[in-house]
Protein backbone atom coordinates (compact mmCIF):
# COMPACT_ATOMS: atom_id res chain seq x y z
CA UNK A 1 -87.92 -112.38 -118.60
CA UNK A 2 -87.62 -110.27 -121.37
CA UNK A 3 -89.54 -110.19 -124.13
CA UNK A 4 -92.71 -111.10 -125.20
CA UNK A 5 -94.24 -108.18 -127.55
CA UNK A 6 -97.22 -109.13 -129.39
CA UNK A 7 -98.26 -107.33 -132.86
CA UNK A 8 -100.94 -108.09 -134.96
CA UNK A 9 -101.22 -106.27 -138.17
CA UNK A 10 -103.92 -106.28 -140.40
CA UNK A 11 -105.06 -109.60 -138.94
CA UNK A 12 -108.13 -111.56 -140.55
CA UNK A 13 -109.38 -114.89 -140.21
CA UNK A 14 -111.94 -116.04 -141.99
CA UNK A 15 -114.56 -119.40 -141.68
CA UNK A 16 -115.81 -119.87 -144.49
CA UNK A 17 -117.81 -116.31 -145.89
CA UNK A 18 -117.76 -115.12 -142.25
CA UNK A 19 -115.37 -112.84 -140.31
CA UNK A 20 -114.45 -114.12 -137.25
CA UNK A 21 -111.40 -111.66 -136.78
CA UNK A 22 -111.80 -108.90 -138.90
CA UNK A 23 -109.02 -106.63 -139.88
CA UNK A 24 -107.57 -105.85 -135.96
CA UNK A 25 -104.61 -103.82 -135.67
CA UNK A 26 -102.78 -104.17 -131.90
CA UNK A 27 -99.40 -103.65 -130.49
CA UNK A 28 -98.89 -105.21 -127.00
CA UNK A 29 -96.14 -104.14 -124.86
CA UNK A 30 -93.72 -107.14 -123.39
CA UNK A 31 -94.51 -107.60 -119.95
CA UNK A 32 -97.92 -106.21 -120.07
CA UNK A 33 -101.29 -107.78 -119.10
CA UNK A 34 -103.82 -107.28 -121.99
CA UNK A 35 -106.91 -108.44 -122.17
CA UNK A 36 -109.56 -109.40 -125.28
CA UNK A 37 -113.26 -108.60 -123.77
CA UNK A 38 -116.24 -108.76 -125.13
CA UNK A 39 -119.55 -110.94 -125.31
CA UNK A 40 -119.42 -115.13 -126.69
CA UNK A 41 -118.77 -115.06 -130.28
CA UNK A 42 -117.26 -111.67 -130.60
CA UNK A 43 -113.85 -113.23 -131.70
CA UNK A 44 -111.42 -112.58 -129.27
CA UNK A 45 -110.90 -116.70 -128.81
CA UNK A 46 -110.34 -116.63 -132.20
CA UNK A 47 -107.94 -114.04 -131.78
CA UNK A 48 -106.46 -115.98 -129.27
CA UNK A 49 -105.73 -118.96 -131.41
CA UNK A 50 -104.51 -117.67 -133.95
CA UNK A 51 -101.42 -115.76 -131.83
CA UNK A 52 -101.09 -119.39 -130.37
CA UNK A 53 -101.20 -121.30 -133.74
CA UNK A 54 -103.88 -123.02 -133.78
CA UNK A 55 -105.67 -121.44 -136.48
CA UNK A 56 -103.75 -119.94 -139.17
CA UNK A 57 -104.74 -116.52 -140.52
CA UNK A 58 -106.48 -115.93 -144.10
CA UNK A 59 -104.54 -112.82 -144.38
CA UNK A 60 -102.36 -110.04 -141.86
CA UNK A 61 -99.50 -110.59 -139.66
CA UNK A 62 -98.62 -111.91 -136.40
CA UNK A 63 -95.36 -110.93 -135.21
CA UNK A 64 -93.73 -112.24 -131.44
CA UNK A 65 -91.08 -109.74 -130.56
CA UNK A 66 -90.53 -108.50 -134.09
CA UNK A 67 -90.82 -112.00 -135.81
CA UNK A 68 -93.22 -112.90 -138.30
CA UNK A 69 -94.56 -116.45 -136.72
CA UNK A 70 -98.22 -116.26 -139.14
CA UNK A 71 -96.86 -119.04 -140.61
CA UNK A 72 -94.89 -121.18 -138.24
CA UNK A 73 -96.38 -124.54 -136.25
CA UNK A 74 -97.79 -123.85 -132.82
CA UNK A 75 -94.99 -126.04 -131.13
CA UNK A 76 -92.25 -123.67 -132.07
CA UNK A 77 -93.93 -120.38 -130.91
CA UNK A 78 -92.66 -118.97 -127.31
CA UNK A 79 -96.06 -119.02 -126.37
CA UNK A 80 -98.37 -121.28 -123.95
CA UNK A 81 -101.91 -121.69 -123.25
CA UNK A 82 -104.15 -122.10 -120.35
CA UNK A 83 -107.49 -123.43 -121.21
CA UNK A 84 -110.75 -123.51 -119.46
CA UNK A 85 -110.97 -126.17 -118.83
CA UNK A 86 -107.67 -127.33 -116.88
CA UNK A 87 -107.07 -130.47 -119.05
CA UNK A 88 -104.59 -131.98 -116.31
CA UNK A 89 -103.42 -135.43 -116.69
CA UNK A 90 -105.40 -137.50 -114.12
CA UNK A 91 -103.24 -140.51 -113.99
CA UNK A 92 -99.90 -138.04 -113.11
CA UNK A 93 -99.41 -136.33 -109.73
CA UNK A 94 -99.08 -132.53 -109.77
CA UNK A 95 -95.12 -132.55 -110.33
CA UNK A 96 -95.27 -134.67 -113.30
CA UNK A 97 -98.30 -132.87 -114.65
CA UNK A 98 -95.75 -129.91 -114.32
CA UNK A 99 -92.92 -131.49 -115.40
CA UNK A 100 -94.36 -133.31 -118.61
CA UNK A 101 -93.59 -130.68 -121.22
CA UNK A 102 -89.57 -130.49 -120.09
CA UNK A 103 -89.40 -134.31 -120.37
CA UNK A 104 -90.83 -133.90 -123.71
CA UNK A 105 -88.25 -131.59 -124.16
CA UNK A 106 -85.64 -133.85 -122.89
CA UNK A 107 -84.42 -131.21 -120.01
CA UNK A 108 -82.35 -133.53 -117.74
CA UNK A 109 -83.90 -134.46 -114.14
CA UNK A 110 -81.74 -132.36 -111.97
CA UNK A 111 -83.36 -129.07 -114.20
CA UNK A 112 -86.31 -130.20 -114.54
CA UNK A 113 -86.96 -130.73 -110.19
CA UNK A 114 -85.46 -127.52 -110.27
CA UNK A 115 -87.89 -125.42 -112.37
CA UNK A 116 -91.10 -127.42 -111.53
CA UNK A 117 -90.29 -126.28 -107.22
CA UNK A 118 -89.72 -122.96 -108.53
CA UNK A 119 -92.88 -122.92 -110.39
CA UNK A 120 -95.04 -124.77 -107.37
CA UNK A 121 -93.99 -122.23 -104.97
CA UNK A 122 -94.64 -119.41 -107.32
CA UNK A 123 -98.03 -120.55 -107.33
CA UNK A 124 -98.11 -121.88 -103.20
CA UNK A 125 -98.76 -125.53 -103.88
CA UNK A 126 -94.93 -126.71 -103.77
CA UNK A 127 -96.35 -129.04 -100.71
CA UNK A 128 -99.09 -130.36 -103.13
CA UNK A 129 -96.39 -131.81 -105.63
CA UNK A 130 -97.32 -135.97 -104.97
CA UNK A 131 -100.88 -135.22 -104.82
CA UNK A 132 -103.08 -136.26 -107.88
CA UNK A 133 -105.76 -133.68 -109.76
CA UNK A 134 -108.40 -135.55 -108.51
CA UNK A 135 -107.39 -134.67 -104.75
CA UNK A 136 -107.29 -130.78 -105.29
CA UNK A 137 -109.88 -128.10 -104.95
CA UNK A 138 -110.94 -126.08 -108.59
CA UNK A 139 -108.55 -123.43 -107.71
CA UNK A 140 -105.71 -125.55 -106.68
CA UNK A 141 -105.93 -127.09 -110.37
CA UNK A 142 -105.84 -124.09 -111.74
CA UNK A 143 -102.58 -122.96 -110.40
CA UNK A 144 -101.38 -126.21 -111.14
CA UNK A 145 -102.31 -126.04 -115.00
CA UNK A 146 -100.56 -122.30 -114.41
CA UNK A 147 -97.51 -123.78 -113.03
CA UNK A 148 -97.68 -126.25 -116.00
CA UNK A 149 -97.29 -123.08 -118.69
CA UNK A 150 -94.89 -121.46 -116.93
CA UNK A 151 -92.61 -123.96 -116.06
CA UNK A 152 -91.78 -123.88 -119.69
CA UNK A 153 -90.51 -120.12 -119.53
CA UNK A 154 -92.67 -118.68 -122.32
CA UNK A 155 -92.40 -115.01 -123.90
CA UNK A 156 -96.14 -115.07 -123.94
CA UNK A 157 -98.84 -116.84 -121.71
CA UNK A 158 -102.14 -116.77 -123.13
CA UNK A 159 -105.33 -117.27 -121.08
CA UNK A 160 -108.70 -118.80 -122.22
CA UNK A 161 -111.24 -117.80 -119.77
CA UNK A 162 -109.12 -119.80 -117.35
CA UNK A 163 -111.17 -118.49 -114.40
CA UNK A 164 -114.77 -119.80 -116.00
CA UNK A 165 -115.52 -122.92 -114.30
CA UNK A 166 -114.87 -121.61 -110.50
CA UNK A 167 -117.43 -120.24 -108.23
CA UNK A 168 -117.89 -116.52 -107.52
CA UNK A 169 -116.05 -116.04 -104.59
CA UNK A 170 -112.60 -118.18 -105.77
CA UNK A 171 -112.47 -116.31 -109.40
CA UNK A 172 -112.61 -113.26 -106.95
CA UNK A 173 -109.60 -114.02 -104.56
CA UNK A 174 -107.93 -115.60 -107.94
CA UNK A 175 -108.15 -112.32 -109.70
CA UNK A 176 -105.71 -111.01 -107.29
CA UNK A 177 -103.40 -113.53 -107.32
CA UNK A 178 -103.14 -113.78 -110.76
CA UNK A 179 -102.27 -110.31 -111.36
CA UNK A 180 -99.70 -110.45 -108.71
CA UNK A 181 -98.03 -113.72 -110.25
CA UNK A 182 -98.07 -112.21 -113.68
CA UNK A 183 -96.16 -109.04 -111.93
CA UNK A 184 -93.83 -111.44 -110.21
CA UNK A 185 -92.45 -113.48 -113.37
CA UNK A 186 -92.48 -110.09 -115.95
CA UNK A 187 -94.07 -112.08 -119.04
CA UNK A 188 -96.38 -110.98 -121.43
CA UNK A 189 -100.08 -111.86 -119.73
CA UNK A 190 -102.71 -112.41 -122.82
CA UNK A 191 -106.37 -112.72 -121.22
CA UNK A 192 -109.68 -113.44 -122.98
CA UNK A 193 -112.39 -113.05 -121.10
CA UNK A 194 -116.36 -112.02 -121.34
CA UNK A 195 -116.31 -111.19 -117.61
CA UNK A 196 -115.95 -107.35 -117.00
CA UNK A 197 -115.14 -107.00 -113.54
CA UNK A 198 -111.95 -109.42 -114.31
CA UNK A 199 -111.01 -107.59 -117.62
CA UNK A 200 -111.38 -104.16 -114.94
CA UNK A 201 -109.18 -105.74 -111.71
CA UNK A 202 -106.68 -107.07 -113.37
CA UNK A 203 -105.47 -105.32 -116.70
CA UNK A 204 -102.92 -102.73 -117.59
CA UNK A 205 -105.12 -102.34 -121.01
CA UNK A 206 -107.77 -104.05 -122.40
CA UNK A 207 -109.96 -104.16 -125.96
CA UNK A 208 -113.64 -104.53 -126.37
CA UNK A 209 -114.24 -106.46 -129.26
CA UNK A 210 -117.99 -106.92 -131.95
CA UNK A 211 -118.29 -108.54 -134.63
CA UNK A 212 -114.20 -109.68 -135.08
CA UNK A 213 -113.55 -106.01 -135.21
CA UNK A 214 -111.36 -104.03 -131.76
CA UNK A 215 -114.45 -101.28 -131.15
CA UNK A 216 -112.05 -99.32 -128.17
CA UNK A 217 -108.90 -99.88 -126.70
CA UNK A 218 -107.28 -98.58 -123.67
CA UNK A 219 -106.67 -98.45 -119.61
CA UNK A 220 -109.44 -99.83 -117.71
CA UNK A 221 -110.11 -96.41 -116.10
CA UNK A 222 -110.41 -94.64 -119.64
CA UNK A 223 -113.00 -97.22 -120.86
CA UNK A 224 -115.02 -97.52 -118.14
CA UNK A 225 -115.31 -93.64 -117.61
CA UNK A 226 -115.34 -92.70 -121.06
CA UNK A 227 -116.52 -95.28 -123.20
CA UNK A 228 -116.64 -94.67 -127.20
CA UNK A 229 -119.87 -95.65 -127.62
CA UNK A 230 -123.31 -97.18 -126.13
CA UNK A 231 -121.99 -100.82 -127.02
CA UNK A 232 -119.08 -100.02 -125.15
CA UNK A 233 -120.64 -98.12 -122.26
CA UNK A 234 -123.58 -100.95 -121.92
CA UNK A 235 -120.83 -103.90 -121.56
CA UNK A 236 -118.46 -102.16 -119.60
CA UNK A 237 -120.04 -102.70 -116.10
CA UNK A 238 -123.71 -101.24 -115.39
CA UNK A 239 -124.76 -98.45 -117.68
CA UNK A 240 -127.61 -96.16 -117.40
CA UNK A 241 -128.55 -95.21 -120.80
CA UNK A 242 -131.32 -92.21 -122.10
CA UNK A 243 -132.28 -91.32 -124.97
CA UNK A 244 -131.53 -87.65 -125.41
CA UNK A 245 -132.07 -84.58 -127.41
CA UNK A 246 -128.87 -82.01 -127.75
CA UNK A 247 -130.34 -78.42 -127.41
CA UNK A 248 -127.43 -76.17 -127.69
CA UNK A 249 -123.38 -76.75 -128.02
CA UNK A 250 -120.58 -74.92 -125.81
CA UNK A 251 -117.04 -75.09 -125.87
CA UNK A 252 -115.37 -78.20 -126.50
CA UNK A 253 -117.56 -81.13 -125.24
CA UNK A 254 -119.94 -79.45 -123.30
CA UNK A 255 -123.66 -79.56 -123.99
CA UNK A 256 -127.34 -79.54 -122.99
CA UNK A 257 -129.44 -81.98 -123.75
CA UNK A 258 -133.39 -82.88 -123.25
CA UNK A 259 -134.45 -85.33 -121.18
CA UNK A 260 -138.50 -85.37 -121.20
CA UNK A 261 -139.11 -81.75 -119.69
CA UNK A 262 -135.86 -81.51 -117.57
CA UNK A 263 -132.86 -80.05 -119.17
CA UNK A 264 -129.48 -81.17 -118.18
CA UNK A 265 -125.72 -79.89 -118.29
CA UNK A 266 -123.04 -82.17 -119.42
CA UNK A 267 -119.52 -81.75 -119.88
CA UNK A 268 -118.16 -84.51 -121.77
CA UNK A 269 -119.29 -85.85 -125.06
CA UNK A 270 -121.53 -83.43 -126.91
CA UNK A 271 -118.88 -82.72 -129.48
CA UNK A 272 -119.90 -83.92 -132.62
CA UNK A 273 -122.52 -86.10 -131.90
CA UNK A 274 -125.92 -85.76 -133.64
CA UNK A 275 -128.79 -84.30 -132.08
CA UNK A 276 -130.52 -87.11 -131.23
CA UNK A 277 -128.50 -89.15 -129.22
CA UNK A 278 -127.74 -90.93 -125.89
CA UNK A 279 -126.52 -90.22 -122.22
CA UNK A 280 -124.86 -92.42 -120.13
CA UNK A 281 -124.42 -92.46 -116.46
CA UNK A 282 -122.92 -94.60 -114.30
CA UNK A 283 -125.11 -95.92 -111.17
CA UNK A 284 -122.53 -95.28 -108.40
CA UNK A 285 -123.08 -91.34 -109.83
CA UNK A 286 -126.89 -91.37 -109.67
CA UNK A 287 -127.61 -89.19 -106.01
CA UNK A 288 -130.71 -89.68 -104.85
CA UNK A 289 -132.32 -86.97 -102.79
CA UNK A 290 -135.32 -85.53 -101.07
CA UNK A 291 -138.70 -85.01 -103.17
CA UNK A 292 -138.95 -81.18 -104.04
CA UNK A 293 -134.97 -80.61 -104.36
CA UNK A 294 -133.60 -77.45 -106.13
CA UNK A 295 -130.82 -77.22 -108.47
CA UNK A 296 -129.98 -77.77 -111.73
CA UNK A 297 -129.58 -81.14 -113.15
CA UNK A 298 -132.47 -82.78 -111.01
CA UNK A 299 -134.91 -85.14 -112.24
CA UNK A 300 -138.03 -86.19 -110.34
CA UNK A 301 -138.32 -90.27 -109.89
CA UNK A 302 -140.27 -92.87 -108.11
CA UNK A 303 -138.26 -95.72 -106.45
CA UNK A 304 -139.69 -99.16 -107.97
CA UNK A 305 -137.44 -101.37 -106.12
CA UNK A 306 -134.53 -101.51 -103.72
CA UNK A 307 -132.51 -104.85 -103.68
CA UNK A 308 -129.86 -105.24 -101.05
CA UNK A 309 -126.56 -106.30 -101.66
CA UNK A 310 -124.64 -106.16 -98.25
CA UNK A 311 -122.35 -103.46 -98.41
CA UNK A 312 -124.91 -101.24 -101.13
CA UNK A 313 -127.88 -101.61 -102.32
CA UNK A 314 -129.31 -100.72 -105.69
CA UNK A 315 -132.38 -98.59 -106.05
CA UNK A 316 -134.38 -98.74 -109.29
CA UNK A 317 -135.65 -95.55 -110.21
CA UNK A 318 -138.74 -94.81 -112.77
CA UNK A 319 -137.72 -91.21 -113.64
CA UNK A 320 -140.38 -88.93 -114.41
CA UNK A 321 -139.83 -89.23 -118.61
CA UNK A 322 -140.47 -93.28 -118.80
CA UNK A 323 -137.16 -94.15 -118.42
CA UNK A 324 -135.77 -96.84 -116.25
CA UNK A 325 -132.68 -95.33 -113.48
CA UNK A 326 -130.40 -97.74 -111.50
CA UNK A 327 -128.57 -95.64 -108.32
CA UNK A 328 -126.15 -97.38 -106.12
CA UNK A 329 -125.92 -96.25 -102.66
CA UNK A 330 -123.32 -97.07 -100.08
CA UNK A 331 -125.16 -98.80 -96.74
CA UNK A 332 -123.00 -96.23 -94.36
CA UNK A 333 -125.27 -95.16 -92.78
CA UNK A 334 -125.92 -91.73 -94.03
CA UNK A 335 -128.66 -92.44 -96.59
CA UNK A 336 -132.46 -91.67 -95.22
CA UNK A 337 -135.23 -94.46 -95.08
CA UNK A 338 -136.34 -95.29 -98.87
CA UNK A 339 -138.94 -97.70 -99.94
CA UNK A 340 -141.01 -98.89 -102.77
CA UNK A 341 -143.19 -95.47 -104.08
CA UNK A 342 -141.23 -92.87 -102.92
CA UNK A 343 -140.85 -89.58 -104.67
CA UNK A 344 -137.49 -88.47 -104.95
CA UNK A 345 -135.47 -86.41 -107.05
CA UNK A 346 -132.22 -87.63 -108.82
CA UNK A 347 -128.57 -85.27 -109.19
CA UNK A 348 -127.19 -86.51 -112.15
CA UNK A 349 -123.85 -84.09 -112.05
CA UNK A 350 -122.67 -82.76 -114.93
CA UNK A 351 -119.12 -84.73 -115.41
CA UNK A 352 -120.61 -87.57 -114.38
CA UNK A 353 -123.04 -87.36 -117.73
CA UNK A 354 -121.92 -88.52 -120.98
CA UNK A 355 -123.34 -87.85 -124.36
CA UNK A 356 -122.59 -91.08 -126.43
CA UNK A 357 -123.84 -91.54 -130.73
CA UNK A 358 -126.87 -93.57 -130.86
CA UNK A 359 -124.99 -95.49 -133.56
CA UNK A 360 -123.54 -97.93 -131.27
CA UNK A 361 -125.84 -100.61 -130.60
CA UNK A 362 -125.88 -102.14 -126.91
CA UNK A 363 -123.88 -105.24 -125.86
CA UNK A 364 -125.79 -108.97 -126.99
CA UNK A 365 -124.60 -111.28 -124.29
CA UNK A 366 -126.47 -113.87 -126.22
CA UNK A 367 -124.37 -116.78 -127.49
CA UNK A 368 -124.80 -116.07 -131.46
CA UNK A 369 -122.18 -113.73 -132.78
CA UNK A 370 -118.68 -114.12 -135.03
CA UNK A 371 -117.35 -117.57 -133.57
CA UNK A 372 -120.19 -119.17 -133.71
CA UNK A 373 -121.32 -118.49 -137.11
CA UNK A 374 -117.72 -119.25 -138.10
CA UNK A 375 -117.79 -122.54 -136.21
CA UNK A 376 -121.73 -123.40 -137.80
CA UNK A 377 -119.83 -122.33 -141.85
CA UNK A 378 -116.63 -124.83 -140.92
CA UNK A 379 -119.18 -127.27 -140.07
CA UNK A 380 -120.79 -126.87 -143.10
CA UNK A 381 -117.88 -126.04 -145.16
């Protein structure tokens, strides 16, 4: 289907005195899978709503394939939702839950039995059609509220955390098949989610969001491996982050910094940044090696705890400064014997380090932030 670009220009919503969206900018491509990620109350929900029309903006644009639809009632935007929470009609089997927005849209019966098949197989439960909610599994409702949205052929289907209420192992075969299905039908997939891992598997770009404002946006690859700053780099999956001190500047982004009495080499990040300032490394890069190892960029530690996690475990490092150091090492059967007070020394490889501004504070996963101090000013309002 074709389609389905999403553009949001100067966009602001406002609850009250508070920002809950605060001045974003984005342009996503039809057909692409986007996703809004960041911590609860960081107002990407908000975001959400208002491209769906359920909050109107205080002031900005929101145009759906070069149409200006800021002002227009959610009913007549190409758009659908998928909630959370499923909110399937108990009292209707699955192909009436399916089928109740094209009778509200007066599509005759021969149609409609024709679309709601074609969207039960697309999501494998066309053998499910006279069973009722109450008789499926979580993820079997899911597809079914999926099947639901796209029965109706929208430009845009926008996604609510619709993965937050199944258990570990489902939202991680799910991820999968949700990316494949949005690949399959060609629409425009909008995804807001607090969950890295699922903002990483399945997005052609996402945005990490504070405070109603976009902080970085981009390919999963380029924010994970070269986030824009500490808030960014401590949200984005597992972060190692030290406190540095920048001792001398080469060319372009390379630098060496301080850390306690070692001195390292990195080669991204030290342009421009002040000399005080943090590294980041990720914990798959950490090597851990033999006590007494030579070569540059080595750190003495003392292992403080190894915690298994089938296929890896993680190793928590005290490194000789203070500092707390999480390695990940593959169980393959090539790593020596480690255990709780061992010396070692850690190889923290130049492009693997990262000098980041110490502006950017670290990711609150708490559940204060821009929504809900919207929400508590509506209240009051």
């Amino acid at each position: 289907m074709s389609g389905g670009r999403i553009e949001l220009v100067s966009l602001i919503k406002r609850f009250a005195e508070v920002a809950a969206v605060d001045d974003i900018d984005v342009t996503i491509s039809s057909g692409e899978f986007f996703s809004l990620l960041g911590p609860s109350g960081c107002g990407k929900t908000t975001t959400l709503r208002l491209i769906a029309g359920f909050e109107q903006p205080t002031a900005g644009r929101i145009l759906l394939d070069d149409v200006d639809v800021s002002g227009m009632p959610a009913h007549k935007r190409n758009v659908n939702t998928v909630f959370q929470s499923y909110a399937l009609f108990p009292f209707l089997n699955v192909f009436d839950n399916v089928a109740f927005g094209l009778r509200n849209r007066r599509v005759d019966k021969k149609e409609t039995a024709r679309r709601v098949g074609e969207a039960l197989d697309l999501v494998h439960l066309g053998s499910f059609a006279k069973r009722r909610p109450g008789q499926l599994s979580g993820g079997q409702q899911q597809r079914v509220a999926l099947a639901r949205a796209l029965v109706l052929q929208p430009a845009v289907l926008l996604l609510d955390e619709p993965l937050g209420a199944l258990d570990a192992k489902l939202r991680r075969s799910l991820k999968v098949e949700l990316k494949a299905l949005q690949e399959e039908v060609g629409i425009t997939f909008l995804y807001v989610t607090h969950d890295q891992e699922e903002a990483l598997t399945m997005s052609d770009r996402l945005a990490v969001m504070r405070d109603g404002k976009i902080v970085q946006m981009g390919g999963p690859h380029h924010l994970y491996e070269e986030p824009a700053d500490t808030y960014v780099a401590d949200f984005l999956g597992v972060s190692n982050l030290m406190e540095i001190d920048v001792v001398s500047r080469g060319p372009g982004s390379v630098c060496q910094v301080k850390l306690g009495e070692s001195v390292l080499q990195v080669e991204h990040g030290g342009e421009g940044v002040p000399d005080r300032a943090h590294a980041v490394i990720r914990p798959e890069r950490v090597r851990v090696e033999t006590f007494g190892s030579d070569g540059p960029n080595r750190v003495p530690a003392m292992v403080e705890r190894l915690v298994y996690l089938g296929s890896s475990t993680q190793v928590i490092l005290r490194l000789a400064p203070g500092m707390e150091l999480q390695a990940l090492m593959q169980n393959d059967g090539t790593q020596g014997e480690l255990s709780q007070g061992t010396p070692v020394h850690v190889f923290l490889a130049p492009d693997a380090l990262r000098v980041l501004a110490g502006g950017g504070q670290v990711a609150d996963l708490s559940e204060s932030g821009a929504d809900q101090e919207a929400e508590q000013a509506l209240k009051a309002s």
